[in-house]
N, C-alpha and C. Protein backbone atom coordinates (compact mmCIF):
# COMPACT_ATOMS: atom_id res chain seq x y z
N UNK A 1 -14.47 35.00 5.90
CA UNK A 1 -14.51 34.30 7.16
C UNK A 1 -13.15 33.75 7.53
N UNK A 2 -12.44 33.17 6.68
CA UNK A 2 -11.12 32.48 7.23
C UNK A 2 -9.80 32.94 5.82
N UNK A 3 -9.00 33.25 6.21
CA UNK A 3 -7.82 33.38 5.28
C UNK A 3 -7.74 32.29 3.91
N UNK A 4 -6.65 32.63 3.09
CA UNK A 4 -6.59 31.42 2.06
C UNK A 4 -6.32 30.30 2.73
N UNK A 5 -6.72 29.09 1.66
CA UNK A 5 -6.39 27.78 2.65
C UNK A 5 -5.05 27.70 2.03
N UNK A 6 -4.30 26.64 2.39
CA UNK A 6 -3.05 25.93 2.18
C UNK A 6 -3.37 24.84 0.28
N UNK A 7 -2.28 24.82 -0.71
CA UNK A 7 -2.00 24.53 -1.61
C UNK A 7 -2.44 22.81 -1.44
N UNK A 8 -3.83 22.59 -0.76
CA UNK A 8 -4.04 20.88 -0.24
C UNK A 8 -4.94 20.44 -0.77
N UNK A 9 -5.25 19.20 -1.61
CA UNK A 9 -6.59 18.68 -2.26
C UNK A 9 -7.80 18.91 -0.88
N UNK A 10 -8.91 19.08 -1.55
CA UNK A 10 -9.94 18.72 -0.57
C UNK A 10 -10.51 19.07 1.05
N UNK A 11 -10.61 18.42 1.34
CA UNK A 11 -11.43 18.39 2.73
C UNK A 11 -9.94 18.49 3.91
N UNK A 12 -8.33 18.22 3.16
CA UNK A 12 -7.60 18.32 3.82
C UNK A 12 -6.51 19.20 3.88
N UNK A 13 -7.43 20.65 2.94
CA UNK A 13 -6.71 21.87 3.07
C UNK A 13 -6.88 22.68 4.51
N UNK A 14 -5.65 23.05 4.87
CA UNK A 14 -5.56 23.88 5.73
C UNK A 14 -6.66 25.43 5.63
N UNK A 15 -7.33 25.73 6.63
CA UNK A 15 -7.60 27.30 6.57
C UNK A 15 -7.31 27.89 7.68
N UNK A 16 -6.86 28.74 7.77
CA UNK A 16 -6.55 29.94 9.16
C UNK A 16 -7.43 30.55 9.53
N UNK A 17 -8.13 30.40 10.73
CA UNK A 17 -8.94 30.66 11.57
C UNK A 17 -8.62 31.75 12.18
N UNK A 18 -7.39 31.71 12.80
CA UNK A 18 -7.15 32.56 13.71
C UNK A 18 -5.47 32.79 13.92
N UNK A 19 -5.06 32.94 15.01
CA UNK A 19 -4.02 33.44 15.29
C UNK A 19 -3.45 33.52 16.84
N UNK A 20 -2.22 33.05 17.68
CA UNK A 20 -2.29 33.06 19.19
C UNK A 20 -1.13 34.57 19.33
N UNK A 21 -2.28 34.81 19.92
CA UNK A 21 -1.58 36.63 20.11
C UNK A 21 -0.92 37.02 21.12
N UNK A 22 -0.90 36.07 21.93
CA UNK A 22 -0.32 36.59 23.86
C UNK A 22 -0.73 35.21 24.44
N UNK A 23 0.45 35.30 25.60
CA UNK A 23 -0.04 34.35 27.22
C UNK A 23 -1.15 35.19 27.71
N UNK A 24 -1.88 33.98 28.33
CA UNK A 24 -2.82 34.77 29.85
C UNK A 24 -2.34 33.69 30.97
N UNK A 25 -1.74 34.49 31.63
CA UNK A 25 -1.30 33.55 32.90
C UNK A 25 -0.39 32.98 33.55
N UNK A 26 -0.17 31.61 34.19
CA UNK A 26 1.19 31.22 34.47
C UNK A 26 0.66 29.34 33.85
N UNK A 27 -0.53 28.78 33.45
CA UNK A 27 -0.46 27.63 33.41
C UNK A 27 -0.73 27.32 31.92
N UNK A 28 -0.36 27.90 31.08
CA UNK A 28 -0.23 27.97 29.60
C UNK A 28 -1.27 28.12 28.54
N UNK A 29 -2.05 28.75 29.52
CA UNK A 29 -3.28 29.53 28.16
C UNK A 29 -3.14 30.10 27.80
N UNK A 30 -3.47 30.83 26.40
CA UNK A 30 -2.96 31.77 25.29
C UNK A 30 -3.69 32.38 24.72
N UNK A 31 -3.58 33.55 24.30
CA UNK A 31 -4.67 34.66 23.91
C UNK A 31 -4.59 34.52 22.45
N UNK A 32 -6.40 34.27 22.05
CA UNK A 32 -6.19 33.97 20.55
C UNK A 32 -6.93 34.96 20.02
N UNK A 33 -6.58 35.23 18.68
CA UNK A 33 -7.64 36.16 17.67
C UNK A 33 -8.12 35.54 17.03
N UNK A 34 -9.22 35.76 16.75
CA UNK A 34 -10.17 34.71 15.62
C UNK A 34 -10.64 35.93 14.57
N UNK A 35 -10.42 34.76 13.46
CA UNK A 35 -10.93 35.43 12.02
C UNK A 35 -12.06 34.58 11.82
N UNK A 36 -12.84 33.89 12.54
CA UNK A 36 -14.17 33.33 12.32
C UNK A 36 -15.39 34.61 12.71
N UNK A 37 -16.36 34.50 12.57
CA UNK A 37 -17.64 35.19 12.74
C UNK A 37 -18.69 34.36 13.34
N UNK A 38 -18.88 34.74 14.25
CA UNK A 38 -18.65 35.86 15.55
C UNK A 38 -17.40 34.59 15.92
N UNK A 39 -16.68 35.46 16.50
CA UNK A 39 -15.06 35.29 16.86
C UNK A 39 -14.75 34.00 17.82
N UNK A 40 -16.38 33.73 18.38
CA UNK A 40 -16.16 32.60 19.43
C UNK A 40 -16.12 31.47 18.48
N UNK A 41 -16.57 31.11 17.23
CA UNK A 41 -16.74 30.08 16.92
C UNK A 41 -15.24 29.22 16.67
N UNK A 42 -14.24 30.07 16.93
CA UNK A 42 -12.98 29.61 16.63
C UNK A 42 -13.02 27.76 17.94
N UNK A 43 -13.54 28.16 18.90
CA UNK A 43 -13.01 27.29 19.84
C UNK A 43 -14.04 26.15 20.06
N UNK A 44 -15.02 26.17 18.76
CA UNK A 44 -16.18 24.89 18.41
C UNK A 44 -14.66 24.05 17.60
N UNK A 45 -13.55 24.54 17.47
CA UNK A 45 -12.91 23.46 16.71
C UNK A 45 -11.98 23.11 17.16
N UNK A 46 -11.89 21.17 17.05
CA UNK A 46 -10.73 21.17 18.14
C UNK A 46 -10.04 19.35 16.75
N UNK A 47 -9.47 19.35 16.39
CA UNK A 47 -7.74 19.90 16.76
C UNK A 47 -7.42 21.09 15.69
N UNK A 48 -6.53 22.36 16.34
CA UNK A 48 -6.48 23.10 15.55
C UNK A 48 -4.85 22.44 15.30
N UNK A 49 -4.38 23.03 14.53
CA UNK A 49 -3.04 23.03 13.80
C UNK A 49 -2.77 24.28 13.42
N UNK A 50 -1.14 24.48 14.24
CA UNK A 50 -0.84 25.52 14.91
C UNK A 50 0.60 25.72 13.44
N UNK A 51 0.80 26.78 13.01
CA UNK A 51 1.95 26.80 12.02
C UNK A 51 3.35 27.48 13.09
N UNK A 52 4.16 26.25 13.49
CA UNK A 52 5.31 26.89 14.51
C UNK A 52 6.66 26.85 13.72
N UNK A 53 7.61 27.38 13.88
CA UNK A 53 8.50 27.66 13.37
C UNK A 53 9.17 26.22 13.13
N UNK A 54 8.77 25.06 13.26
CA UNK A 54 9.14 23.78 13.04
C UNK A 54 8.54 23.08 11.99
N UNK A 55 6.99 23.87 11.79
CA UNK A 55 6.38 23.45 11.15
C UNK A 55 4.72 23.23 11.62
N UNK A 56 4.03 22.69 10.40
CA UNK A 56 1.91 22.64 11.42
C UNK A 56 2.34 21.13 12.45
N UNK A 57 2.17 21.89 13.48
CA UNK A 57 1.70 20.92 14.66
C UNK A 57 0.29 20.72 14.82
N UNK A 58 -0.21 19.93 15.28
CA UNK A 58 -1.49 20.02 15.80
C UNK A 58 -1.79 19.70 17.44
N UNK A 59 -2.81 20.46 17.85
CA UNK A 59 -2.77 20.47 18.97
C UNK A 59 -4.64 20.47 19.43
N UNK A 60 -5.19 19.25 20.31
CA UNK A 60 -6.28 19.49 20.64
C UNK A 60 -6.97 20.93 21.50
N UNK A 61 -8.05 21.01 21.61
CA UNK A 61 -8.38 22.67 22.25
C UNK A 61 -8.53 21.73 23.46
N UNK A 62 -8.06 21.87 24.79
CA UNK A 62 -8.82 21.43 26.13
C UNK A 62 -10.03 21.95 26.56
N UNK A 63 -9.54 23.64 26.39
CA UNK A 63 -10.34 24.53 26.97
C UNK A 63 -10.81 26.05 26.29
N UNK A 64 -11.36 26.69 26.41
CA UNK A 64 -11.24 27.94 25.68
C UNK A 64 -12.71 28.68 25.83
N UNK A 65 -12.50 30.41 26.46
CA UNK A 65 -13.85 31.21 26.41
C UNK A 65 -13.10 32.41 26.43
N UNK A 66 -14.24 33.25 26.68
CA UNK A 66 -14.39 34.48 26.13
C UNK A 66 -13.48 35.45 27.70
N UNK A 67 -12.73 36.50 27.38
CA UNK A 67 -11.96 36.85 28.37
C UNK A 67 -11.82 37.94 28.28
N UNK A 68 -12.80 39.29 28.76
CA UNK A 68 -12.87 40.69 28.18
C UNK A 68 -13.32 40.78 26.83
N UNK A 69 -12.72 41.64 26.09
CA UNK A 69 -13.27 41.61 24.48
C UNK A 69 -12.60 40.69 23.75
N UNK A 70 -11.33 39.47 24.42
CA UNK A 70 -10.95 38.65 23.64
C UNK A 70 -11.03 37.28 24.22
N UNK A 71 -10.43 36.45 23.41
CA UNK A 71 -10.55 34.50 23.88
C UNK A 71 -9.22 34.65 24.30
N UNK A 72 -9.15 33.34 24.90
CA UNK A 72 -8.39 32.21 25.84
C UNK A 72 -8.52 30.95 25.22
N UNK A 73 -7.60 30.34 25.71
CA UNK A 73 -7.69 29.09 24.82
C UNK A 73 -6.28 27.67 25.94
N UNK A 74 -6.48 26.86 26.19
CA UNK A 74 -6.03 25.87 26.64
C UNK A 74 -5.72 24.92 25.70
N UNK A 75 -4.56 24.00 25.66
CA UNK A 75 -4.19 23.32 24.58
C UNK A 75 -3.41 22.45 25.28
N UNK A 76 -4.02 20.73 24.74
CA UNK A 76 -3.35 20.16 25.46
C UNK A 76 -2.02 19.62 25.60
N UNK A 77 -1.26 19.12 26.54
CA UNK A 77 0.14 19.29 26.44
C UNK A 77 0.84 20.69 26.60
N UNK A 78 0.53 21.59 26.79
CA UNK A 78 0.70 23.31 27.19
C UNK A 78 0.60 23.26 28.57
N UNK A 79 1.31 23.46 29.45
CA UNK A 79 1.24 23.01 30.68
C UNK A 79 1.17 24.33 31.38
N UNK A 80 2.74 25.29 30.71
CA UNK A 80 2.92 26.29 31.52
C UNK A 80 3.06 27.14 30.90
N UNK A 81 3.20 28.85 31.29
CA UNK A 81 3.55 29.44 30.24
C UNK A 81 4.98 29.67 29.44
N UNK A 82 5.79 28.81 30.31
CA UNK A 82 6.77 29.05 28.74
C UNK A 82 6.96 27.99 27.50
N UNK A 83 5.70 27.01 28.05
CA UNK A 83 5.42 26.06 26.81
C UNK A 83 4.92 26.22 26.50
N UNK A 84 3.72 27.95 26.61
CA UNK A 84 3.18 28.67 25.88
C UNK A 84 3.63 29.16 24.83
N UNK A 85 4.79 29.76 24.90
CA UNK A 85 5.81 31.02 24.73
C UNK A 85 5.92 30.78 23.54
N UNK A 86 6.43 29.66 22.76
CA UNK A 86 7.53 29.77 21.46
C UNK A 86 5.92 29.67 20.44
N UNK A 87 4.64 29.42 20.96
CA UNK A 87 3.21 29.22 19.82
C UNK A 87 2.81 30.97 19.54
N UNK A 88 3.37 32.25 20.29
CA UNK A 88 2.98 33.51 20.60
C UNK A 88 3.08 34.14 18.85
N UNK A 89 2.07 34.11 18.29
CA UNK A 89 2.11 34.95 17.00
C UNK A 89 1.56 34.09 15.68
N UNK A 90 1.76 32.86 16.03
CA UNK A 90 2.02 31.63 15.34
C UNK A 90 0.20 31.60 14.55
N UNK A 91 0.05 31.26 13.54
CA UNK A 91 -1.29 31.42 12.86
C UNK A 91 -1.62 29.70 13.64
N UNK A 92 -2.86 30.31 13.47
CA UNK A 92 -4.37 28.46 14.14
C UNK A 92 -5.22 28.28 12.20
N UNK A 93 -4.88 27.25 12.41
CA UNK A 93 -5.65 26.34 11.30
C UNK A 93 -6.67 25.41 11.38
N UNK A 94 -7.79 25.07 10.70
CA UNK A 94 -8.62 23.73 11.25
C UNK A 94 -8.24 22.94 9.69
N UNK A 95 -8.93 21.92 9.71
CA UNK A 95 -8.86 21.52 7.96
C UNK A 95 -10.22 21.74 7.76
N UNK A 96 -10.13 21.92 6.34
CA UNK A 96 -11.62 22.38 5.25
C UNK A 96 -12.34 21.79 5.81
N UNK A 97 -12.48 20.36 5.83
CA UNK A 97 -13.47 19.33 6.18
C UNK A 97 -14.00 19.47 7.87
N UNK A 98 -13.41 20.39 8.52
CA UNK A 98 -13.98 20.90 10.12
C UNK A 98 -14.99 21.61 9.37
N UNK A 99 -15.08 22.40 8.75
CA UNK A 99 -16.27 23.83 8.58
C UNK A 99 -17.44 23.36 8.05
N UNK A 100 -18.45 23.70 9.15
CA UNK A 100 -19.53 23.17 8.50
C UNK A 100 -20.09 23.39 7.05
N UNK A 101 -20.92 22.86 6.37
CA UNK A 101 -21.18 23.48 5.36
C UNK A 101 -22.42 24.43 5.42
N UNK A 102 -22.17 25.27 4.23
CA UNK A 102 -22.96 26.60 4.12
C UNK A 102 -24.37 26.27 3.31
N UNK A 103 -25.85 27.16 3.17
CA UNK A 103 -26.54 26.90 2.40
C UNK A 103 -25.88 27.46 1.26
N UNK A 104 -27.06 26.72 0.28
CA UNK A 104 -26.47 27.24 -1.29
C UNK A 104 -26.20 28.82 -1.75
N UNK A 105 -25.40 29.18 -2.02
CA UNK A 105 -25.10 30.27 -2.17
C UNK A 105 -24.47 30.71 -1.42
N UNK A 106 -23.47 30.42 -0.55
CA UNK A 106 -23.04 31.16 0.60
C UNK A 106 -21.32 30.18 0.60
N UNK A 107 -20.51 31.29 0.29
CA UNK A 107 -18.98 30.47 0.42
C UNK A 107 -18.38 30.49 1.57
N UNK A 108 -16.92 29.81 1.62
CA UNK A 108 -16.48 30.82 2.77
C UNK A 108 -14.84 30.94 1.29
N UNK A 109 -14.55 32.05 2.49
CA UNK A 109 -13.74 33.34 1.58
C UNK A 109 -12.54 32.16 0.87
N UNK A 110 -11.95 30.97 1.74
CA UNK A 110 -10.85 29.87 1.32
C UNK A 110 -11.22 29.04 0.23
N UNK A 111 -12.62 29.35 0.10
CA UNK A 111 -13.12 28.15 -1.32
C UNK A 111 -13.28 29.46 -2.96
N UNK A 112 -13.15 30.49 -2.21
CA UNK A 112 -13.13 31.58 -3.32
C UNK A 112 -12.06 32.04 -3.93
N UNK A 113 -10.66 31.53 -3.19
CA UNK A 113 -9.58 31.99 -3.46
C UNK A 113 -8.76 30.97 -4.53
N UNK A 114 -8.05 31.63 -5.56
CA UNK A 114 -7.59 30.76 -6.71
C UNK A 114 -8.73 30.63 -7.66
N UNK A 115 -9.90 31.04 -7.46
CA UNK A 115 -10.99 30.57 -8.80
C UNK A 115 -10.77 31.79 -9.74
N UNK A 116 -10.72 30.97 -10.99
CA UNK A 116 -10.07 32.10 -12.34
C UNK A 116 -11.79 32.71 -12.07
N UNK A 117 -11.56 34.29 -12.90
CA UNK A 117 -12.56 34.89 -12.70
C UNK A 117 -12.98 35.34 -14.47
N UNK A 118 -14.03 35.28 -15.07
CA UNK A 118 -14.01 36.20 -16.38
C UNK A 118 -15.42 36.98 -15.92
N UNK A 119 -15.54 38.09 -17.07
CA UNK A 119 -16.75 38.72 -17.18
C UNK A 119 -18.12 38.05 -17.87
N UNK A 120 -19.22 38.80 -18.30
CA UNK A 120 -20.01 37.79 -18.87
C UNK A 120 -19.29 37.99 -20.35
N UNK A 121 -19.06 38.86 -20.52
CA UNK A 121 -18.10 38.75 -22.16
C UNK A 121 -17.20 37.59 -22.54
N UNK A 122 -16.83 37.11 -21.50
CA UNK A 122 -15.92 35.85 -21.59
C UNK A 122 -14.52 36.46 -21.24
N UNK A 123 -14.15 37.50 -20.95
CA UNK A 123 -12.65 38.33 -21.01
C UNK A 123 -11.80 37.54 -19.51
N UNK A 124 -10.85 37.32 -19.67
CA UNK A 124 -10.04 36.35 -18.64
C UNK A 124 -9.42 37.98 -17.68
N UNK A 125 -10.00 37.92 -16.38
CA UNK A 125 -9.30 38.75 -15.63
C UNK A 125 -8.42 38.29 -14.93
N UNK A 126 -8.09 37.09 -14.63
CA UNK A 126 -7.11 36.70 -13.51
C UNK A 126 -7.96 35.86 -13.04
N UNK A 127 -7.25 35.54 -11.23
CA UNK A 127 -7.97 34.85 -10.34
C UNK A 127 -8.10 35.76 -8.93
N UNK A 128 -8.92 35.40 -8.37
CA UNK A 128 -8.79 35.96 -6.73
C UNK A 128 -8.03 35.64 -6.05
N UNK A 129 -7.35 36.48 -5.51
CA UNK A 129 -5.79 36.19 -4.50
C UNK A 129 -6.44 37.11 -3.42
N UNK A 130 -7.35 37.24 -2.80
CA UNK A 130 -7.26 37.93 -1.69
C UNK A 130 -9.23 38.42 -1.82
N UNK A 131 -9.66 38.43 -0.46
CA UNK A 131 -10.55 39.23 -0.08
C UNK A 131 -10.41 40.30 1.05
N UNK A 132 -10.94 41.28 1.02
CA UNK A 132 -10.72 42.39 1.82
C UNK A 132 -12.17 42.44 2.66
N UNK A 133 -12.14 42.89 3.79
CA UNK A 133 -13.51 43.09 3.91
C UNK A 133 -13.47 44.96 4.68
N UNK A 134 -14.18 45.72 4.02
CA UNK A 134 -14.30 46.91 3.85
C UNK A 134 -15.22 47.74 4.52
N UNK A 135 -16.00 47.16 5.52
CA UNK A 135 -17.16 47.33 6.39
C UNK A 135 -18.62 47.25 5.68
N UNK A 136 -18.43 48.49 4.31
CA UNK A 136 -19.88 48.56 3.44
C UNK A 136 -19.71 47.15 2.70
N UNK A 137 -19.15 46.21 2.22
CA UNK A 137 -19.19 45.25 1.63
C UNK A 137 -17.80 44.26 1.32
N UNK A 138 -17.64 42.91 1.07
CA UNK A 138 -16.09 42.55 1.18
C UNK A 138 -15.70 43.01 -0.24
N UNK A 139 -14.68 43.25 -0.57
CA UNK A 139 -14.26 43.23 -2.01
C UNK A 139 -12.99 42.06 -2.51
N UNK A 140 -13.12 41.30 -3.47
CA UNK A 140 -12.09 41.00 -4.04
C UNK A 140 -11.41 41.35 -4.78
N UNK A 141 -10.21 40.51 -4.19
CA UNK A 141 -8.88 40.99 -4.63
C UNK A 141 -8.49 40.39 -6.35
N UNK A 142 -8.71 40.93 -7.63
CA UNK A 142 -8.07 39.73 -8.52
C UNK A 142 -6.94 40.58 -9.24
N UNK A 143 -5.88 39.32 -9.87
CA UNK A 143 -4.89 39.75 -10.43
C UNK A 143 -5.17 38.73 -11.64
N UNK A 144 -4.17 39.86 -12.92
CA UNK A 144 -4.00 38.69 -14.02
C UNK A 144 -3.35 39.99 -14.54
N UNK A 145 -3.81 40.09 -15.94
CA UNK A 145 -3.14 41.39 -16.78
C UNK A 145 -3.18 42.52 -16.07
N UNK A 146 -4.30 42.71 -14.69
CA UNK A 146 -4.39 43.83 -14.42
C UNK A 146 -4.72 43.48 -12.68
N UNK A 147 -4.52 44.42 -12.16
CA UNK A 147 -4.84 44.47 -10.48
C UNK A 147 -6.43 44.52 -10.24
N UNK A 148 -7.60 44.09 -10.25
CA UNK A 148 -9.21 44.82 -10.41
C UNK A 148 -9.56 44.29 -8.57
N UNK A 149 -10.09 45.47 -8.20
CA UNK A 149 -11.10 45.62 -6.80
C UNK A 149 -12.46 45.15 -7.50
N UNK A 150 -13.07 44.23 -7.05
CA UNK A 150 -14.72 44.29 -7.23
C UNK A 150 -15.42 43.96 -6.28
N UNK A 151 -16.26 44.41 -5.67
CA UNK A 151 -17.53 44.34 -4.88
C UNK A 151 -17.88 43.08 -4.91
N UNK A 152 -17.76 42.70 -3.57
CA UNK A 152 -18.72 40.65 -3.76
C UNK A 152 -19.71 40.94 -3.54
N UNK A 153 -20.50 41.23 -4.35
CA UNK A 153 -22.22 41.51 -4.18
C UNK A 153 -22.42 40.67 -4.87
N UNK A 154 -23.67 39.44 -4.44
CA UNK A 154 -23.92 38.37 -5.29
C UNK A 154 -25.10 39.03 -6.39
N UNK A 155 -25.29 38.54 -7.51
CA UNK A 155 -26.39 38.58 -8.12
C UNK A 155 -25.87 40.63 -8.59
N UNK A 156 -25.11 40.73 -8.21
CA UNK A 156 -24.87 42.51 -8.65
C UNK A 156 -23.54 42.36 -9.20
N UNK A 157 -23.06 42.01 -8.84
CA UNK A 157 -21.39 41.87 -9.33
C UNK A 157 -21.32 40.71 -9.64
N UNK A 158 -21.48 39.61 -8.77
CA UNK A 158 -21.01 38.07 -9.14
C UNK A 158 -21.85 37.70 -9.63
N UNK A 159 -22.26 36.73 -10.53
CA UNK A 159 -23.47 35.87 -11.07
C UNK A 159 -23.45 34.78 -11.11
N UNK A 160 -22.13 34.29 -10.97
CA UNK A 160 -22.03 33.16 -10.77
C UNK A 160 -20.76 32.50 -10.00
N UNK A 161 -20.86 31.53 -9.03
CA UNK A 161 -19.38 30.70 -8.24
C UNK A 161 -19.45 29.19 -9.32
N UNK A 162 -18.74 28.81 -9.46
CA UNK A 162 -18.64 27.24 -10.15
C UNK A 162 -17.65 26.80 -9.02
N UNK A 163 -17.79 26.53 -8.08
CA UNK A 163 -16.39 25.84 -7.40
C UNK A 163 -15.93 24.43 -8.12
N UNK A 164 -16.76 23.54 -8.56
CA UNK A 164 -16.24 22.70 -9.09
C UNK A 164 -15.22 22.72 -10.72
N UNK A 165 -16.05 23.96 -11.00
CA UNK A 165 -15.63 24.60 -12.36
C UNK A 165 -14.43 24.72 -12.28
N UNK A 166 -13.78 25.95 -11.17
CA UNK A 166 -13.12 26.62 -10.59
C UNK A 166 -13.12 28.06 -11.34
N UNK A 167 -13.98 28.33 -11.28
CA UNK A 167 -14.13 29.92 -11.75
C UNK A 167 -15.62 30.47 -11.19
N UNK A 168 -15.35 32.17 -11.53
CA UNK A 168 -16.11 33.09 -10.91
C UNK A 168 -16.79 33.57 -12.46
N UNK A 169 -17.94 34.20 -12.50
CA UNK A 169 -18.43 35.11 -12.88
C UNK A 169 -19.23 36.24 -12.83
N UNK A 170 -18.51 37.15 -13.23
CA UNK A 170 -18.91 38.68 -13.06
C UNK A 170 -19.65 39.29 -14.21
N UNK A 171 -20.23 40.50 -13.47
CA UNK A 171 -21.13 41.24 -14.51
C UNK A 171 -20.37 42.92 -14.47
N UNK A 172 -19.35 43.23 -14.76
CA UNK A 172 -18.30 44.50 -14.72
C UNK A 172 -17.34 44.16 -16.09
N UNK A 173 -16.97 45.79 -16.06
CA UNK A 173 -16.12 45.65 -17.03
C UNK A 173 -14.74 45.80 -16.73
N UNK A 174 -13.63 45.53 -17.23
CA UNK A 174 -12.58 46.05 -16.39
C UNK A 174 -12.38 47.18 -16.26
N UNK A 175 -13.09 47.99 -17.13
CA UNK A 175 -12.36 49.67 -16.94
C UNK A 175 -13.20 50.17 -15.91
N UNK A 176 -14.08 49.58 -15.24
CA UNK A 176 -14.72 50.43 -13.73
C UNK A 176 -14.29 50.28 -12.38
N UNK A 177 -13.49 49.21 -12.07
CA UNK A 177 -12.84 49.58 -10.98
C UNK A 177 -11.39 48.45 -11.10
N UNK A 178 -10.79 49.15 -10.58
CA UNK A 178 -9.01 49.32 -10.44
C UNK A 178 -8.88 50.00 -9.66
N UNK A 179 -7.43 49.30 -9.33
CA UNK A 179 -6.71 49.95 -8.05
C UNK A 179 -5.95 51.05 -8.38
């Protein structure tokens, strides 16, 4: 659902939502991509924090809908478009503590990332640095001694999340899938 979060204790880690991809216009609305599901939910969150070449600003949403197959977005203090201009590419963040919470069993991809992972053997594979999502299913990304692709299939692959733990467990061996 959202990229890795930012290196932040708690409820006041950064996650990337999205992304401002283009102007629309002349009075400083900006064309955003969302990495939320379904894509509108990006603009239920308002203040996003914008990563600009100065550094995370934050900026309230004024305004924001749906505009062909993509969003729009209004931000306040954005007046025109060339005080649009210098945010064009720039990643959108909310903090952890915006996202609602999930029922049990259900992560989002920023609380999965960094958890050491072993098998049920106990064998240390690394941690997850990355999820992919692949259309038939997402796969994670882990590194340690070795590069391993595995299938996030709960209850088939994973058996277990400990977030408080901070680890994953799997039911694979390492020699079945690699990159």
């Amino acid at each position: 659902m959202a990229a890795p979060a930012d290196n932040v204790a708690g409820d006041d880690r950064r996650v990337t939502v999205g992304r401002i991809s283009g102007l629309y216009g002349v009075a400083g609305w900006v064309k955003v991509f969302s990495y939320t599901r379904p894509k509108e939910n990006i603009l239920a969150y308002s203040p996003w924090q914008v990563k600009t070449s100065a550094g995370w600003q934050s900026y309230r949403l004024e305004a924001g809908r749906t505009q062909g197959k993509g969003l729009i977005a209004q931000l306040a203090g954005i007046g025109d478009r060339e005080q649009a201009r210098p945010l064009m590419g720039c990643d959108i963040a909310v903090g952890r503590g915006q996202l609602p919470d999930l029922p049990e069993g259900e992560y989002y991809w920023c609380d999965l990332i960094g958890l050491a992972v072993v098998n049920r053997q106990g064998l240390e594979l690394g941690s997850v640095v990355e999820i992919q999502e692949t259309g038939a299913n997402d796969v994670l990304i882990i590194e340690g001694y070795e590069r391993h692709l595995v299938p996030l299939l709960m209850e088939r692959y994973i058996m277990e999340v400990d977030l408080a733990g901070g680890r994953l467990v799997g039911d694979w061996d390492p020699e079945w899938i690699r990159e």
